[in-house]
Structure formats: C-alpha cells, structure tokens
Protein backbone atom coordinates (compact mmCIF):
# COMPACT_ATOMS: atom_id res chain seq x y z
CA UNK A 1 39.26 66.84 17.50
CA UNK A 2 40.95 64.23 19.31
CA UNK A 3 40.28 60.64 17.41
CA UNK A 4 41.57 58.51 20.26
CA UNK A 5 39.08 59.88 22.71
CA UNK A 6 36.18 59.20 20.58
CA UNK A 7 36.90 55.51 18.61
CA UNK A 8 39.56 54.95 20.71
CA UNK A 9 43.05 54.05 19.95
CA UNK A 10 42.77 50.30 19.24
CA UNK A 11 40.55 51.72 15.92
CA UNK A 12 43.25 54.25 14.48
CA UNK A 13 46.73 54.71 14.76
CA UNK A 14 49.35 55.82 12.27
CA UNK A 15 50.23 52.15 10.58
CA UNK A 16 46.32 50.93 9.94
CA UNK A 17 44.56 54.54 8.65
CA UNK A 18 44.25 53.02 5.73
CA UNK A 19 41.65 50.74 6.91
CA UNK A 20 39.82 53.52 7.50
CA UNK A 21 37.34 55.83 5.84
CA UNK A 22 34.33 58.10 6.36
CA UNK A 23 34.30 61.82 7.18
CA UNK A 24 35.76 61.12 11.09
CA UNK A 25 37.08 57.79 10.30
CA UNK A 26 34.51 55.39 11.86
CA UNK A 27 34.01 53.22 8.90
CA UNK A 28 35.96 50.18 8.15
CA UNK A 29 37.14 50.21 4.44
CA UNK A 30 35.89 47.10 3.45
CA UNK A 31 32.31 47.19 4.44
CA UNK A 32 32.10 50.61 2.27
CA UNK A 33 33.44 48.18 -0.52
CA UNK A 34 30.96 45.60 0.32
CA UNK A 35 28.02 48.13 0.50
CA UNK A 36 29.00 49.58 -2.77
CA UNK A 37 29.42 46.26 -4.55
CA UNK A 38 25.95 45.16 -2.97
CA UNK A 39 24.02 48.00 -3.27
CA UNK A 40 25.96 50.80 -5.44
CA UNK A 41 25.32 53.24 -2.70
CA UNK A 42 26.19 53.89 0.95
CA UNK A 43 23.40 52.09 3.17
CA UNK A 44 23.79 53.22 6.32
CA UNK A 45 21.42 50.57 8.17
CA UNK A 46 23.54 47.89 7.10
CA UNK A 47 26.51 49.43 9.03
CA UNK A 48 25.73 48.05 12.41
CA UNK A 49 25.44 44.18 11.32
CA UNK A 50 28.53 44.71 8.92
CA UNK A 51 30.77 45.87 11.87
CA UNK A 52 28.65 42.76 13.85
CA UNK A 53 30.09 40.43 11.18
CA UNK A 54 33.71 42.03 11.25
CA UNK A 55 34.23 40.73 14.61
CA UNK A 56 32.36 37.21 13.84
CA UNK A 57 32.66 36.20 10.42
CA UNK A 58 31.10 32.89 10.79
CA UNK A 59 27.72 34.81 11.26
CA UNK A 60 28.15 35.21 7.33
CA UNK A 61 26.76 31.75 6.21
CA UNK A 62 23.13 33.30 8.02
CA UNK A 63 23.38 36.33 5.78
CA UNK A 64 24.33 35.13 2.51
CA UNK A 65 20.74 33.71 1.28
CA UNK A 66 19.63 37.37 1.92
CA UNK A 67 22.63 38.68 -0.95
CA UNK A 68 22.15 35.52 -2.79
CA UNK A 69 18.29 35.66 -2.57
CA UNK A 70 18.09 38.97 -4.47
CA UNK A 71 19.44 37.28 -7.30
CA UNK A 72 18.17 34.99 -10.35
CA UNK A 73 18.12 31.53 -10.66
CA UNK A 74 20.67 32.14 -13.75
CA UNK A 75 22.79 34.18 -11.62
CA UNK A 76 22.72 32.08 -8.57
CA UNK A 77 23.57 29.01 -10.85
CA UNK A 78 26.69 30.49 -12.23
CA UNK A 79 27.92 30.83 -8.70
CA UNK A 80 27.56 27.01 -7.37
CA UNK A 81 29.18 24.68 -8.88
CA UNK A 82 27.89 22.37 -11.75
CA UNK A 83 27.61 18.88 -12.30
CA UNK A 84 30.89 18.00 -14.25
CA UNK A 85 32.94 20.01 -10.81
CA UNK A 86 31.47 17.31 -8.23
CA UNK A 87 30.59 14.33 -10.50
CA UNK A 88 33.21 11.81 -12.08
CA UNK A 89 30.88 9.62 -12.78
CA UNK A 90 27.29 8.13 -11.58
CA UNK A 91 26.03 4.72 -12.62
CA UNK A 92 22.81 2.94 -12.50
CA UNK A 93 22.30 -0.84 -12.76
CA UNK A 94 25.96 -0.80 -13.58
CA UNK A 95 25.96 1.08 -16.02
CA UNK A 96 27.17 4.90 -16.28
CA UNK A 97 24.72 7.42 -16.77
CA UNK A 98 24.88 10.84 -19.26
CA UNK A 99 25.36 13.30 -16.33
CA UNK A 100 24.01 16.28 -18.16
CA UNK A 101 20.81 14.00 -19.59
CA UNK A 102 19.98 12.14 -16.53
CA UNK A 103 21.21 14.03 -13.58
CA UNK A 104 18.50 17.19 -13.14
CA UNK A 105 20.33 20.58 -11.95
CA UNK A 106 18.34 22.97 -10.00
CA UNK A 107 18.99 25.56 -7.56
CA UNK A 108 18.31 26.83 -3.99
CA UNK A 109 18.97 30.04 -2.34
CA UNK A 110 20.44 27.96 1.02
CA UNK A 111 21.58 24.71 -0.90
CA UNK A 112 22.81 26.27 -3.94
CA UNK A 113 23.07 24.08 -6.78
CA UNK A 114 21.72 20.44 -6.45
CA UNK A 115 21.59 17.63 -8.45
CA UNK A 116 18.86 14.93 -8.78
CA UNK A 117 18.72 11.54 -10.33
CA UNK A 118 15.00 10.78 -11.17
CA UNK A 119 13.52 14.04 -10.66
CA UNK A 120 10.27 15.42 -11.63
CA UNK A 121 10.96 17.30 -13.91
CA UNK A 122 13.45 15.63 -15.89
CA UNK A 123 12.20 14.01 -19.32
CA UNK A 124 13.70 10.34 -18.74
CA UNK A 125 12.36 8.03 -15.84
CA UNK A 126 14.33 4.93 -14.28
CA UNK A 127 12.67 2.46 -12.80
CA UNK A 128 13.87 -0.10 -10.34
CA UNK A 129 14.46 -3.60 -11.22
CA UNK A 130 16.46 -5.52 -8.95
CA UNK A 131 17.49 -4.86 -5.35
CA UNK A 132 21.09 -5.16 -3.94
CA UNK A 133 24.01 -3.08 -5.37
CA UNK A 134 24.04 -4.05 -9.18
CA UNK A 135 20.24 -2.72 -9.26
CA UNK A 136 20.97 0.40 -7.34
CA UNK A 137 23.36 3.87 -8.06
CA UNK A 138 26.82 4.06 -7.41
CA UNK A 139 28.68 7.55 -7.87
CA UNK A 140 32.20 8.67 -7.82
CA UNK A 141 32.36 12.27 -6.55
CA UNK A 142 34.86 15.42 -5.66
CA UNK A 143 34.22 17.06 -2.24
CA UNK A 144 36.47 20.02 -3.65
CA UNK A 145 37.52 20.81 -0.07
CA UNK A 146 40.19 23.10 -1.69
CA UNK A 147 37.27 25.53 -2.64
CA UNK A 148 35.37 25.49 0.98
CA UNK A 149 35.02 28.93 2.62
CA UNK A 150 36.94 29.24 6.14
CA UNK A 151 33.99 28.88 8.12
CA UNK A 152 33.27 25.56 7.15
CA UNK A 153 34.31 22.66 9.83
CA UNK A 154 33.17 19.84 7.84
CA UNK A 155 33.67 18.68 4.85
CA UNK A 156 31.42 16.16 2.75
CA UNK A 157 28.48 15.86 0.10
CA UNK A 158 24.95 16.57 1.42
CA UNK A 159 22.35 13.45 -0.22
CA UNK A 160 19.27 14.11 -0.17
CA UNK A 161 16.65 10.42 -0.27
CA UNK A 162 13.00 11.90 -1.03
CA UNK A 163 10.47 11.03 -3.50
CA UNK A 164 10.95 12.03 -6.58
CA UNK A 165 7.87 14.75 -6.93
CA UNK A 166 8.91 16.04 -3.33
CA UNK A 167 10.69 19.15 -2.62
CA UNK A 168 13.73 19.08 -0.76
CA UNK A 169 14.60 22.12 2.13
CA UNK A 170 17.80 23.14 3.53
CA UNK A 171 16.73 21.13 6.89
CA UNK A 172 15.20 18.44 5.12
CA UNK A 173 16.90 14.94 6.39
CA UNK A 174 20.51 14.29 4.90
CA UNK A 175 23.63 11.90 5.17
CA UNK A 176 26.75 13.38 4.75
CA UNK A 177 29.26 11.20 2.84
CA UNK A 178 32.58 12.00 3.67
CA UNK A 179 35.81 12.45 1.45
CA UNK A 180 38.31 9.32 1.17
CA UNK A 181 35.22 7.27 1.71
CA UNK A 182 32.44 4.84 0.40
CA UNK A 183 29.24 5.77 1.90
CA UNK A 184 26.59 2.99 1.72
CA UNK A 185 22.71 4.00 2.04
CA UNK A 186 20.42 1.07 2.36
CA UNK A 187 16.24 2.40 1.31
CA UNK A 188 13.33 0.67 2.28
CA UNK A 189 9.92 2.38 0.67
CA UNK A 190 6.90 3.01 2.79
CA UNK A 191 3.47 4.01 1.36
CA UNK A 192 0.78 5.73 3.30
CA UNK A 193 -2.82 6.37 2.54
CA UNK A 194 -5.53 8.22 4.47
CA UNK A 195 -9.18 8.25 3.74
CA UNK A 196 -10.17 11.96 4.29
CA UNK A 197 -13.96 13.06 4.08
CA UNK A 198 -16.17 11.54 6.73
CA UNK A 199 -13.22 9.94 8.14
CA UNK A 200 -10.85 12.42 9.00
CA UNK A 201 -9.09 15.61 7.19
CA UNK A 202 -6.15 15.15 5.20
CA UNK A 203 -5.22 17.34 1.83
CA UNK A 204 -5.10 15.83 -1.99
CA UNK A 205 -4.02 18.99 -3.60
CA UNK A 206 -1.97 21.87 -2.72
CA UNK A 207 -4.98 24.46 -3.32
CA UNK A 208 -6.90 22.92 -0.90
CA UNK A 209 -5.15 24.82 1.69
CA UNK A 210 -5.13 28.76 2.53
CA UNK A 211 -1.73 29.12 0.63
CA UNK A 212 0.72 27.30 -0.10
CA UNK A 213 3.89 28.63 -2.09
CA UNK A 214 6.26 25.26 -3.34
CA UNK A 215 6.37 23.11 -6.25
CA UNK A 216 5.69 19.34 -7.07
CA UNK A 217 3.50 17.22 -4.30
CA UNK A 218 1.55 18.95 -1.52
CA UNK A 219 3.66 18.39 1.97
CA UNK A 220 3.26 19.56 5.59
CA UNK A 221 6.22 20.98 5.77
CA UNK A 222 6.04 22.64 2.83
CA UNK A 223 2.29 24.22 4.45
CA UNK A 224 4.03 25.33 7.60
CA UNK A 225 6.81 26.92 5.64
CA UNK A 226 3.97 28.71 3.60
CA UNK A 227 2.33 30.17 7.33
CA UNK A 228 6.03 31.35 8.07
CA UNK A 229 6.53 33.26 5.04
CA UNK A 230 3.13 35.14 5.55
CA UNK A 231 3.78 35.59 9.19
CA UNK A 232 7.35 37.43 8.01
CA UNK A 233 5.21 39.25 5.36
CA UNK A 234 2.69 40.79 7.50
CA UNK A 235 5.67 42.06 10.00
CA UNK A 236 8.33 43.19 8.09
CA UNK A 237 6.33 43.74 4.43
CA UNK A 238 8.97 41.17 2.89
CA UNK A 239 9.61 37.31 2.48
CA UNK A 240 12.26 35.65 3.68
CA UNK A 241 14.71 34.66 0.87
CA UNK A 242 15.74 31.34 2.37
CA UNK A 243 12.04 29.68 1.55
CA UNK A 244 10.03 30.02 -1.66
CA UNK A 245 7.84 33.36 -1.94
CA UNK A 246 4.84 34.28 -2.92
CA UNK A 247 4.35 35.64 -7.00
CA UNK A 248 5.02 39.75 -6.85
CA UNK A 249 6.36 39.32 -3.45
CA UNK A 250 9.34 41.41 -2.50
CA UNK A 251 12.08 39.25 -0.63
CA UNK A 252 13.98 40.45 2.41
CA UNK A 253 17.22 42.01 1.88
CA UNK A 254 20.29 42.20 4.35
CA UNK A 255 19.04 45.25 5.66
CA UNK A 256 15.44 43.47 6.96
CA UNK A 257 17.59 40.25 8.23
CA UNK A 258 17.43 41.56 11.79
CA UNK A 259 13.26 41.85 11.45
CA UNK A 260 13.17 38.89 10.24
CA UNK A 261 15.47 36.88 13.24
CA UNK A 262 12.98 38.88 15.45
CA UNK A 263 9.66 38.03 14.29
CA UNK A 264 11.15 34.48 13.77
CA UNK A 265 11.92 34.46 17.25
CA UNK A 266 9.06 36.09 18.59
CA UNK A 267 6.09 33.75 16.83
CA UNK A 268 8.02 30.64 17.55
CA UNK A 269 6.65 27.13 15.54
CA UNK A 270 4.47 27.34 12.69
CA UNK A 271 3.13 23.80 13.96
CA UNK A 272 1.68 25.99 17.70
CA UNK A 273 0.05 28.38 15.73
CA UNK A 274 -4.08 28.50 15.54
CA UNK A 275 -4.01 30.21 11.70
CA UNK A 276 -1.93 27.58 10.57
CA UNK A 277 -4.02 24.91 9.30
CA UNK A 278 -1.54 22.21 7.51
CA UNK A 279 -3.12 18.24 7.50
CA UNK A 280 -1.59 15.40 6.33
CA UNK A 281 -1.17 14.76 2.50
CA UNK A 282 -4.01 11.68 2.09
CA UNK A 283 -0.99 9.98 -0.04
CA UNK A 284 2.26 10.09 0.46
CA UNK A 285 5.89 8.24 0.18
CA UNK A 286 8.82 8.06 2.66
CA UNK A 287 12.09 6.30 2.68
CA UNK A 288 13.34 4.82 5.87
CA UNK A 289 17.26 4.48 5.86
CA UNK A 290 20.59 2.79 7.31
CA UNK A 291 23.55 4.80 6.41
CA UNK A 292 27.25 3.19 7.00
CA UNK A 293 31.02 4.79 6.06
CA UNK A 294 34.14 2.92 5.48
CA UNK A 295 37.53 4.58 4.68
CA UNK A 296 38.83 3.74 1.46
CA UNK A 297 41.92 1.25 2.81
CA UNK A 298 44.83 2.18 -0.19
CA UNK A 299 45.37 4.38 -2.77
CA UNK A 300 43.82 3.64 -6.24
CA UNK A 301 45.77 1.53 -9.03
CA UNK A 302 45.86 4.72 -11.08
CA UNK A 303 48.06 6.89 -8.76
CA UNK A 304 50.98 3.75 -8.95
CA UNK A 305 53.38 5.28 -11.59
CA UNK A 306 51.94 8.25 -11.67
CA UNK A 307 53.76 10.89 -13.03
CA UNK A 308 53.14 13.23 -9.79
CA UNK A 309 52.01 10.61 -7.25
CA UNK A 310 51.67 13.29 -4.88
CA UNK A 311 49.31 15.36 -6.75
CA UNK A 312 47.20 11.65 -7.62
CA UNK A 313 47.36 11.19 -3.88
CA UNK A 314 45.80 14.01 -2.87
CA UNK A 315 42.77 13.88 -5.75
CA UNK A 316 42.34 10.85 -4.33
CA UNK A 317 41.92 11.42 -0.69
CA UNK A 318 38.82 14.46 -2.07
CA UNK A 319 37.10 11.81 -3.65
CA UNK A 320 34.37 9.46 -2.56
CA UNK A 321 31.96 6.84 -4.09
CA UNK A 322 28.14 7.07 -2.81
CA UNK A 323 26.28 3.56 -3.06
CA UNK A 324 22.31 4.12 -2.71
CA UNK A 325 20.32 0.72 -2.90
CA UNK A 326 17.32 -0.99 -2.19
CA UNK A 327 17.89 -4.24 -0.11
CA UNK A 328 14.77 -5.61 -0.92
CA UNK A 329 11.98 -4.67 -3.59
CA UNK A 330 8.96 -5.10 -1.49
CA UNK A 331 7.65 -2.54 0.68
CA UNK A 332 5.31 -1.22 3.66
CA UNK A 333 1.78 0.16 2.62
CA UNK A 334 -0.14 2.00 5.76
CA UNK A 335 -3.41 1.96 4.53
CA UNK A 336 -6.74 3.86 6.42
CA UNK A 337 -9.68 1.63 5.95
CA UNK A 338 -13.21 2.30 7.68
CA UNK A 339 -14.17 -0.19 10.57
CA UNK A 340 -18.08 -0.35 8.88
CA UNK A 341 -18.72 0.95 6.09
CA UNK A 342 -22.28 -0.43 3.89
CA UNK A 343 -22.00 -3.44 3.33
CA UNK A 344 -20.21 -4.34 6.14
CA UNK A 345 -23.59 -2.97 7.98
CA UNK A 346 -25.63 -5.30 6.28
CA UNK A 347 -23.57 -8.34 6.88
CA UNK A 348 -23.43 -7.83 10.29
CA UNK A 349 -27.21 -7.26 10.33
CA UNK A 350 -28.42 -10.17 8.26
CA UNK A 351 -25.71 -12.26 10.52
CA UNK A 352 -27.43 -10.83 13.89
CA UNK A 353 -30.84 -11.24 12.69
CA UNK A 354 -30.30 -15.03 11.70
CA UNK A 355 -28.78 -15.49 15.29
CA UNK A 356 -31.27 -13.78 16.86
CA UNK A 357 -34.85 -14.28 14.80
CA UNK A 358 -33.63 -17.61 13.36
CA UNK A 359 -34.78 -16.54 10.27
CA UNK A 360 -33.83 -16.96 6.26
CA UNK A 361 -34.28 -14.87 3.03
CA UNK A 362 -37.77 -15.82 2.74
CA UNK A 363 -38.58 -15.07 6.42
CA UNK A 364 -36.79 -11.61 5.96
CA UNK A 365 -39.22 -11.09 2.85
CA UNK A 366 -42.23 -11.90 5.33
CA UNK A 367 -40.85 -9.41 7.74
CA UNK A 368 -40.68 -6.58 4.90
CA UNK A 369 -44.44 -7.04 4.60
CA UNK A 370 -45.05 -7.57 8.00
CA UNK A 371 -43.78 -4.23 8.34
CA UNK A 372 -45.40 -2.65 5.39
CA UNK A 373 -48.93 -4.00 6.88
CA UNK A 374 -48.49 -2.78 10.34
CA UNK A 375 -47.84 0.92 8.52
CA UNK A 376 -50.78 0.49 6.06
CA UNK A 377 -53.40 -0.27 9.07
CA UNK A 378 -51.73 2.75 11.25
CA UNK A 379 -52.60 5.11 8.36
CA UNK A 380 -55.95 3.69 7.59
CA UNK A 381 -58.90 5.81 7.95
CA UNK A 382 -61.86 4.53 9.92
C-alpha cells in the first residue's frame, strides 16, 4: 500500500510516525488520547471536528461547555478557580468583608466559577447606606494572567451589575476591569412596574409561562432561553449544555455540537418566533452604569525593599482594585398607572354634569328619582 498516495506525504514521513496511529495511520495520536480520556472508548463521530480543531484550536473555547457540561457542579467547581485565587481582599463601607461568608460561589458551565456579593441565596444581606465611595465596595483582585489558556487575547475580570435575585448569562452585560488598573463603576437604580390584567400582559411568576427552566426572578431572557432549549430538544433529542436544562433532560455532548450549531442557525431568534410567548416581568430592577479605567501610576509601597522587587513588580502589575458605587441614593421608578379607572369616572362625571345640568347633590338625588319614576310608569299596567 503506498501511504503517501493516500494521506499524502505532508501526514507521514519517517521523523513524525509517531504522531500517528490507527490501523493505516490516519489518526492523529492525540485526539485518540483525548477520545479515550473523554469517553473511555474510540468515538468515531467525534473524529471529524477533532481533526477540525487540530488545525484551529481557538474553535476549542465553543466546545468546552459541551465536555464541561457533562459534568457536576462539584466537579466543574474544582476546575475554576475559587475565591481566595482571585480575591485579596473586598470591602464594603470600608470595611473588609469575610470572603468565604459574604462572597456567594456558584458555578456556570460557560462562566465557570463566579462570585457574588449580595446574592440570593446567601444567608447575610447588606444594605446600602450612603452613596459615594466610603458607602460602596472596593476589591483588590488577581487577573492570574499566568494561568490563561493561549487562545485568550484579553486579559481582565468579567463584573457582572444585576439584581440580586436575577440570574446572570454568559452574554449578560459586563465591564471588564483590566490588570494594573482601578476600574470605577458608577450605579444608578431604576424600578419598573406594569399593571397586567385588563391593561396589558406582563408575567408575575415564572409558572405563568409555557416553561421556563432558571432560578431566582422570572426574566425575558431567561423565557427566550427556555424556547431555545426546547427548540434544540425537539431537533437533536438533547439540551444544549451552555443554558440551564430541563429536570431528566439529557444534555448535548461533543458529538451533537454540530446539530446543535445547525438548528441554532437554522431557527434564528427566539424573540421572531410565533411559539415563543415571553412578556415582560410586571416588576422588575435594572442598573444603568458609567464605567471608567485609570492605570495604576507607580508601583505599591510594599514592593520598595522588597526582597525580590522583580517578583513584587510583576504581582503587582496582575492586580487590580474594582470600585462599584452608588453616586446618589435616590432612584427612577417607571410606574404603569390607568388613565380612568372608577373613581376617576365618577369625578369626571359629577364634574361634567355640574357644568352641564348646573346641578348639586340634592338635584342629582332628584334626578335618581326622576329616573326611577319614568321606569315605574313605563312598566305600569293599564
């Protein structure tokens, strides 16, 4: 058999056989390592988007939440990093908080671990006080850019501003804060109500919808996420991994990746579609923001003297302090009111009668039995 003719020579010569396997040689080493570390067997229809990835690696950050998303939370967790890796400290009011008390850990397939201050579910609550930087949270934080993978351009820490019984996505809005930095984020709260019922359609619990498959508060987003994963379900009989699933659903492993980019693709928005059915919550909160960056301008009193300035120096420069406040403690309320509603109706009417008929309570009390006479003598039997 001549190899050359059939993989040509560029895949097998004399010095790189080793990189080789497979009964005529067609199989690069290291995806049959992959496969069997993944899997524990062979999977032959994961050969074709292996050898894709061989020739562009930076398509792996789309596959990884389909490995990572057949795994446990537990499992995941160990895998991110935790909150003593990125945190030197965080302080609130000015004063430094108990990072494995007050800062909430929890994990997502995309995100990986993530760490909230005031979160639902933690068991301690802070409220705010005072505006302007003593009343708001200051951290000092490690980018660990030492530990990024090689298809990362960018380096920085993702913060998330939500409210606190909202869930967060991968594409949710974020600020990046940059290492060798102080990132400033300036909040200003904005409440909106809607009436519902008579007056429009807008959703006060999660169950009031078809399905919906996320924690904490009812969103839209979170609806139209909820359409997408049935969408994937009913074409390729999984759920993506990326997005919460459905209880007793099976998740999509690397193998179904490809039907899932294609039925993605093919159905386009959630938002077009005529099944989807996602109103507005009829409460909800949302946190406008100005975000600014400075560069820190020297190197901190610590690394003078140091023993290996050089080594101080460069700890230094992967650091970064995150400032989040609130300028100013008041806030926006968008509230739906009705234009009439009862007694608005008889305001207006008792108002239009008087400018029209002239007339007072006691002449509206002569026209109730005006009116009551008039029906008595219609119904009156000769």
């Amino acid at each position: 058999m001549n190899l050359f003719s059939r993989f040509g020579a560029s895949h097998f010569d004399v010095d790189n056989s080793e990189k080789w396997t497979n009964t005529y040689c067609d199989l690069n080493i290291i995806i049959e390592q992959v496969l069997i570390a993944i899997y524990g067997y062979m999977d032959t229809d994961m050969i074709s988007l292996l050898n894709d990835l061989m020739s562009n690696p930076s398509e792996i950050k789309d596959m990884v939440p389909f490995i990572t998303g057949l795994l446990n939370t537990s499992e995941r967790e160990d895998l991110s990093w935790d909150v003593t890796d990125l945190f030197y400290w965080i302080a609130f009011e000015d004063q430094r908080l108990d990072l494995t008390r007050d800062i909430y850990k929890w994990n997502d397939v995309v995100l990986g671990n993530c760490f909230t201050f005031n979160h639902y579910y933690n068991n301690i609550t802070y409220l705010m006080r005072d505006s302007g930087q003593h009343g708001g949270i200051l951290a000092n934080m490690r980018c660990r850019q030492d530990e990024y993978a090689p298809w990362y351009d960018t380096a920085a820490i993702n913060v998330f501003i939500h409210s606190r019984d909202e869930y967060v996505f991968s594409e949710s809005v974020r600020y990046n804060a940059p290492p060798n930095a102080k990132s400033n984020i300036n909040i200003y709260d904005t409440y909106y109500t809607r009436l519902g019922g008579k007056y429009g359609v807008c959703i006060k619990e999660a169950s009031e919808v078809k399905a919906y498959y996320y924690p904490l508060a009812y969103t839209t987003d979170g609806c139209l996420r909820t359409c997408y994963q049935d969408m994937i379900y009913a074409a390729c009989d999984c759920m993506d991994p990326r997005y919460p699933a459905a209880a007793n659903v099976t998740t999509c492993q690397l193998a179904n990746r490809t039907c899932v980019t294609e039925a993605s693709d093919d159905a386009g928005d959630p938002s077009t579609w005529s099944s989807c059915v996602c109103p507005l919550p009829c409460s909800n909160q949302q946190y406008s923001v100005t975000w600014s960056a400075a560069n820190f301008a020297a190197a901190p009193q610590s690394c003078v003297g140091a023993a290996n300035q050089t080594a101080c120096l460069e700890t230094y420069a992967d650091s970064l302090l995150v400032a989040i406040v609130l300028p100013r403690l008041d806030y926006q309320i968008y509230a739906e009111t009705a234009n009439m509603d009862f007694n608005k109706f008889l305001s207006q009417l008792g108002g239009q009668l008087g400018v029209l008929m002239g007339i007072n309570l006691v002449s509206f009390i002569e026209l109730v039995f005006l009116v009551f006479g008039l029906f008595a003598v219609c119904c009156r039997k000769y």
